[in-house]
Protein backbone atom coordinates (compact mmCIF):
# COMPACT_ATOMS: atom_id res chain seq x y z
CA UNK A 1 0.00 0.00 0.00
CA UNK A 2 1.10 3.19 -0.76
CA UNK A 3 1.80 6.13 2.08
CA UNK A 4 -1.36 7.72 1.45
CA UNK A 5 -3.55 4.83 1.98
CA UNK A 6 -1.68 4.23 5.41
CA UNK A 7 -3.14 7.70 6.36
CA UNK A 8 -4.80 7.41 9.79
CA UNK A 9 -8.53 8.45 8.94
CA UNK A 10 -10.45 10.96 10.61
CA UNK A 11 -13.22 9.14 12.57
CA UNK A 12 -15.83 9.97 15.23
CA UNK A 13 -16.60 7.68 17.88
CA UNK A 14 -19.93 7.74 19.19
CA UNK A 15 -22.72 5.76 21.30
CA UNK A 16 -26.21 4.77 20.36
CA UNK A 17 -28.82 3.07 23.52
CA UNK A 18 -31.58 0.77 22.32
CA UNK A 19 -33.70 1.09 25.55
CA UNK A 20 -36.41 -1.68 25.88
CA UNK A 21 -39.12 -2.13 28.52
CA UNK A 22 -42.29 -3.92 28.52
CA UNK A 23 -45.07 -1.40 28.65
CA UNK A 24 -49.17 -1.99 27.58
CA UNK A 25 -48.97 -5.32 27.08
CA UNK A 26 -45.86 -4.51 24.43
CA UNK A 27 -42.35 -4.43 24.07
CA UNK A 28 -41.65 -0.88 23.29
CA UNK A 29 -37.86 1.02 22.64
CA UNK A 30 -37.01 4.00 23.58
CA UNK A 31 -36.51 6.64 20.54
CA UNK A 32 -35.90 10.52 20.29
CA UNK A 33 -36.95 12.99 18.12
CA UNK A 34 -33.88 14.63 16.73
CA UNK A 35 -33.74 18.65 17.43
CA UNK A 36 -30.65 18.86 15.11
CA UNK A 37 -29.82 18.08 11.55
CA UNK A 38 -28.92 15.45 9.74
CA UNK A 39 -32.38 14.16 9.97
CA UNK A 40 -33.89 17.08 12.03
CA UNK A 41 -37.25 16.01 13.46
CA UNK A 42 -36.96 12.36 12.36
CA UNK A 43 -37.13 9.43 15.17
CA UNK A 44 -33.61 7.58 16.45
CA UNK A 45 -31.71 5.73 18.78
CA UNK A 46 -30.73 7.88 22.16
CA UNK A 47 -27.17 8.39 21.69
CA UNK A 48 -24.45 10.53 20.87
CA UNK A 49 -20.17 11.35 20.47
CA UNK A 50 -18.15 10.85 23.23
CA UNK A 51 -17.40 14.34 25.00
CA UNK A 52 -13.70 14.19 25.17
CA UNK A 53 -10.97 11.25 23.67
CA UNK A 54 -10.97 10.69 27.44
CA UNK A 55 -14.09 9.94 28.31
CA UNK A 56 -14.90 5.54 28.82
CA UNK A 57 -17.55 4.35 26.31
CA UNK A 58 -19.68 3.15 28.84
CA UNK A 59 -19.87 6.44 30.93
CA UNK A 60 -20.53 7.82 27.59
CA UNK A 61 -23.77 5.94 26.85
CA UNK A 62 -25.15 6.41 30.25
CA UNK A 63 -24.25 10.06 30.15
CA UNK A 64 -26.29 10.42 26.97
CA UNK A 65 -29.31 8.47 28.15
CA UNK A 66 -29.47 10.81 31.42
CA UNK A 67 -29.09 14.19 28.73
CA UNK A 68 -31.05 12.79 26.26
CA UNK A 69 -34.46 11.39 28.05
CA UNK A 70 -33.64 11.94 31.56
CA UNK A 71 -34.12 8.58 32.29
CA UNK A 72 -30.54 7.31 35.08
CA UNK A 73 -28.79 4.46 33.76
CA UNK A 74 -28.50 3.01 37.22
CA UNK A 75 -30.22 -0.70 38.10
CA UNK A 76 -30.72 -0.97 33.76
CA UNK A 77 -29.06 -4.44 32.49
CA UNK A 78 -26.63 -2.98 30.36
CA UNK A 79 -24.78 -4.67 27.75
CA UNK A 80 -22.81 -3.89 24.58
CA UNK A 81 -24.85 -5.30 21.92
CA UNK A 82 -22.36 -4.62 18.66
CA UNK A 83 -20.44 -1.59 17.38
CA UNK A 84 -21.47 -0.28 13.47
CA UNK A 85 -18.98 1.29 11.27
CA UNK A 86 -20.43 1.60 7.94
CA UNK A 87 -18.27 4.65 6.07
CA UNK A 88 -22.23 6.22 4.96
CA UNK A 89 -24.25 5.90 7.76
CA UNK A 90 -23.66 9.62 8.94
CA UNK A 91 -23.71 12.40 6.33
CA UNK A 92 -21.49 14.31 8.36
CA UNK A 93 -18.43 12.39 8.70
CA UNK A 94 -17.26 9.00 9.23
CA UNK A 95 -18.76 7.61 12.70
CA UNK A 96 -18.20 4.62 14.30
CA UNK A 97 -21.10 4.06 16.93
CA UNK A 98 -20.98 1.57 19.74
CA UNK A 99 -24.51 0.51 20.57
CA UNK A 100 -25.84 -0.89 24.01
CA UNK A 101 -28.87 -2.81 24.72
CA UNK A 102 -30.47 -1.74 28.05
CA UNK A 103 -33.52 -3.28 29.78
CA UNK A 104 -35.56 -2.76 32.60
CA UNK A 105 -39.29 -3.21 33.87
CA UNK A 106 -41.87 -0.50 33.13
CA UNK A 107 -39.71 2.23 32.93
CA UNK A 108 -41.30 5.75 33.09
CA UNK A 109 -41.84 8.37 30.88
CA UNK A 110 -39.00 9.64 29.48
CA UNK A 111 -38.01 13.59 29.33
CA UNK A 112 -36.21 15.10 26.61
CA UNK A 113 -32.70 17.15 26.58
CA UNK A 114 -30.04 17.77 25.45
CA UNK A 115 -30.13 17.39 21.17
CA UNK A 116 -33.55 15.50 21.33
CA UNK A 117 -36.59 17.91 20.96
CA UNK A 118 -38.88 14.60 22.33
CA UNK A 119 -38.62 11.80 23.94
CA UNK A 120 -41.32 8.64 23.65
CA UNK A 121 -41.71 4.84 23.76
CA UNK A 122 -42.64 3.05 20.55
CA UNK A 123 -43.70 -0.10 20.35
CA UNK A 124 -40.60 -2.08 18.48
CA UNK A 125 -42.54 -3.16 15.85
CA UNK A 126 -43.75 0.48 15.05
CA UNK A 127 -40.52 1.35 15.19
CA UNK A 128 -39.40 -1.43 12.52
CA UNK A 129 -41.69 -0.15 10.23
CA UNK A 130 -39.65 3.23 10.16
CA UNK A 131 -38.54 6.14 8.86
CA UNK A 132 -35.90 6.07 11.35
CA UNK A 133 -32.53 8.22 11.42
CA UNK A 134 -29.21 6.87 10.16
CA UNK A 135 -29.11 2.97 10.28
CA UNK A 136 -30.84 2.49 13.58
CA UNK A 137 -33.74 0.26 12.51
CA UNK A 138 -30.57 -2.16 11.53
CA UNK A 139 -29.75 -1.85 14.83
CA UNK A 140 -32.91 -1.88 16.77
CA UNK A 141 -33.17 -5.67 14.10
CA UNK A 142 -30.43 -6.60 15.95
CA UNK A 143 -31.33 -5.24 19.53
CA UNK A 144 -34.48 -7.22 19.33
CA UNK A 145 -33.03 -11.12 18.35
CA UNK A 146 -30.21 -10.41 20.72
CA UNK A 147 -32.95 -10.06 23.12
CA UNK A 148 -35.01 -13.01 21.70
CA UNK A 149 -31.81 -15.12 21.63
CA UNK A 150 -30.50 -14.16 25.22
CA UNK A 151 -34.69 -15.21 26.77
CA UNK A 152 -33.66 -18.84 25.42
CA UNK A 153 -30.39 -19.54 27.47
CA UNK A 154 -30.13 -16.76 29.75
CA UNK A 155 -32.27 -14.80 33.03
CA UNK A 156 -32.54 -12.36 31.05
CA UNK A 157 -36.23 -11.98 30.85
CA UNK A 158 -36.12 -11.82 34.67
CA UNK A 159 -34.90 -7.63 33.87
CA UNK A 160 -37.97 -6.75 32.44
CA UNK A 161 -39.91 -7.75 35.64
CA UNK A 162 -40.22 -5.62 39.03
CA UNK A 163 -38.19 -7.03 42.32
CA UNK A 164 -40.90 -9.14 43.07
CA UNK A 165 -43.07 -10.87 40.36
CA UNK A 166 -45.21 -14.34 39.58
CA UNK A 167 -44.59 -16.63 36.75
CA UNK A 168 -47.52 -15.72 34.93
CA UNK A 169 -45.99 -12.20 34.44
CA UNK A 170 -43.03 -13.48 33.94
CA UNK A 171 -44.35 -15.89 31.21
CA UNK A 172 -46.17 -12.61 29.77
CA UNK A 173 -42.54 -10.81 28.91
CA UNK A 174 -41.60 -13.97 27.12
CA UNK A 175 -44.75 -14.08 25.01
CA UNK A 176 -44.79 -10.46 24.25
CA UNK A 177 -40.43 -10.54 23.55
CA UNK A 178 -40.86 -14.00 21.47
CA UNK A 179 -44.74 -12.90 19.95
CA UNK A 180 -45.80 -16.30 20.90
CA UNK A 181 -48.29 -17.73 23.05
CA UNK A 182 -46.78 -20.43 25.61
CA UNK A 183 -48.24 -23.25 27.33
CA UNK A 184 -49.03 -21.77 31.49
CA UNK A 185 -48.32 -25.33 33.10
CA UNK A 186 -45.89 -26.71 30.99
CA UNK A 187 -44.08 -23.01 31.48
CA UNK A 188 -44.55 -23.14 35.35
CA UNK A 189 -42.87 -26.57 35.57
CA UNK A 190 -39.77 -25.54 33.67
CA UNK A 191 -38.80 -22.23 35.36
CA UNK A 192 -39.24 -23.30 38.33
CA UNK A 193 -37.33 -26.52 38.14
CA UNK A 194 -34.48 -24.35 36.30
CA UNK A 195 -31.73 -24.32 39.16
CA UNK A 196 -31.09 -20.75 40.46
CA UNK A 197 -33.45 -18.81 38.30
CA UNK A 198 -36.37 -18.20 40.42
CA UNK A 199 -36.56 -18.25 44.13
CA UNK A 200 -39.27 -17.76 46.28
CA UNK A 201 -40.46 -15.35 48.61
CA UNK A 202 -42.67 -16.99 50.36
CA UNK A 203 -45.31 -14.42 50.04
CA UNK A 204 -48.55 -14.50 47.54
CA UNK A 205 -50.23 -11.74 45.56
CA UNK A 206 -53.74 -11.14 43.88
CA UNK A 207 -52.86 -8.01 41.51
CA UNK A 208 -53.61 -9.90 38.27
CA UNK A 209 -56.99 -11.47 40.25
CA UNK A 210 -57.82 -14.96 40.40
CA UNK A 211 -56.60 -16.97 43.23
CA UNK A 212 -53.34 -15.61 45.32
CA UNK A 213 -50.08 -16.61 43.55
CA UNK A 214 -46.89 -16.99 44.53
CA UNK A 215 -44.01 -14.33 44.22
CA UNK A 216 -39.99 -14.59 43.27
CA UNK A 217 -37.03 -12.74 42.73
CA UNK A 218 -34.76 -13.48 40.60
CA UNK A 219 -32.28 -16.27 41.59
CA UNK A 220 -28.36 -16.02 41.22
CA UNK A 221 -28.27 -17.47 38.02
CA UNK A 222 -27.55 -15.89 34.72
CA UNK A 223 -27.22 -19.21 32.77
CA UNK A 224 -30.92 -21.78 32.09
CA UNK A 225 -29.98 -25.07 31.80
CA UNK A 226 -31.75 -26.41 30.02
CA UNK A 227 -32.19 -23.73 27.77
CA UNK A 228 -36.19 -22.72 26.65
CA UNK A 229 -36.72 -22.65 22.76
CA UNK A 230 -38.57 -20.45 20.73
CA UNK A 231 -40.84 -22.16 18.50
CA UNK A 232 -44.28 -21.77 17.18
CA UNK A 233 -47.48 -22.26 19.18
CA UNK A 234 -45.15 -24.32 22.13
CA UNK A 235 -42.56 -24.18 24.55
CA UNK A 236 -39.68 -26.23 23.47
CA UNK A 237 -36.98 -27.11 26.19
CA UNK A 238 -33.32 -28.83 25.24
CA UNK A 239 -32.25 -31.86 27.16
């Protein structure tokens, strides 16, 4: 290669949050009306460029979910989901985005700041169907089967649930992540014979009416073994 193509190029680094909660009877994300060109007034991902070549990623993306919506970053399951580094997807200059998926249960109504003129929970699908800014319904695709994918083998689904919950409402946030209907006893039986995922608390509720029913936390466990399977109309479970 010649000299010139060794050239270091002149990128921006930035951070993008696809914030999901289960709210109505829906999985909804977290967008923000932009207050700024490109794509002035258009719907995106909260986010935005580090503040300094100084400043950690992570602290970044929570710093930009507290300007942008108001919403604190603390008690959110927080992960890095990928980073995107397309040389078009900003008009402006060449930006490399690190995206992270956050989840928590019933989270409230977000305010706006900072570059976003609103702030507003969409239900994913809505969201899907676009326009969005930039390439963020790419990356709200991928925040969504991450979070599809992680239900199967992980606890996951145990974040979008309060402190306290039953397994009926905790079989309702797989139904509405996974858009499938699952079988109550069958369900019952295998979350609560998964080792460390659920423990009980010994007390009993009647919020959701009907006879009392039992309450958990969430166990120590961040692994299911076995894994649950997505599949259609059923609850499939790996030996």
């Amino acid at each position: 290669m010649t000299e010139e193509e060794w050239t270091i190029p002149d990128v921006a680094v930035a951070v993008d949050l696809a914030v999901l909660t289960v709210r109505a009877e829906q999985l909804q994300i977290l967008l923000v009306e932009r207050g700024i060109e490109p794509f002035r007034g258009a719907l995106a991902l909260p986010g935005g460029f580090l503040a300094s070549a100084l400043e950690d990623i992570e602290k970044a993306a929570r710093r930009e979910l507290a300007e942008e919506t108001g919403l604190a970053a603390d008690g959110l399951h927080l992960e890095q989901l990928r980073t995107y580094g397309n040389p078009d997807r900003d008009p402006r200059r060449r930006v490399i985005t690190v995206c992270y998926l956050a989840v928590l249960p019933n989270l409230p109504v977000p305010v706006a700041g900072g570059d976003a003129d609103e702030a507003r929970w969409v239900p994913v699908e809505a969201a899907l169907a676009g326009p969005l800014a930039f390439d963020h319904a790419r990356i709200i695709a991928d925040a969504l089967e991450r979070t599809r994918s992680k239900l199967e083998y992980t606890t996951l689904a145990t974040a979008f649930c309060p402190a306290e919950f039953t397994v009926t409402e905790l079989r309702r946030v797989y139904e509405i992540v996974w858009g499938e209907q699952l079988e109550p006893r069958n369900f019952h039986r295998k979350v609560t014979g998964a080792e460390g995922f659920l423990v009980p608390t010994g007390e009993k509720t009647i919020r959701n009416g009907g006879r009392p029913a039992l309450l958990y936390r969430r166990g120590p466990a961040t692994l299911l073994h076995p894994a649950l399977l997505r599949s259609r109309g059923s609850l499939e479970v790996t030996a």
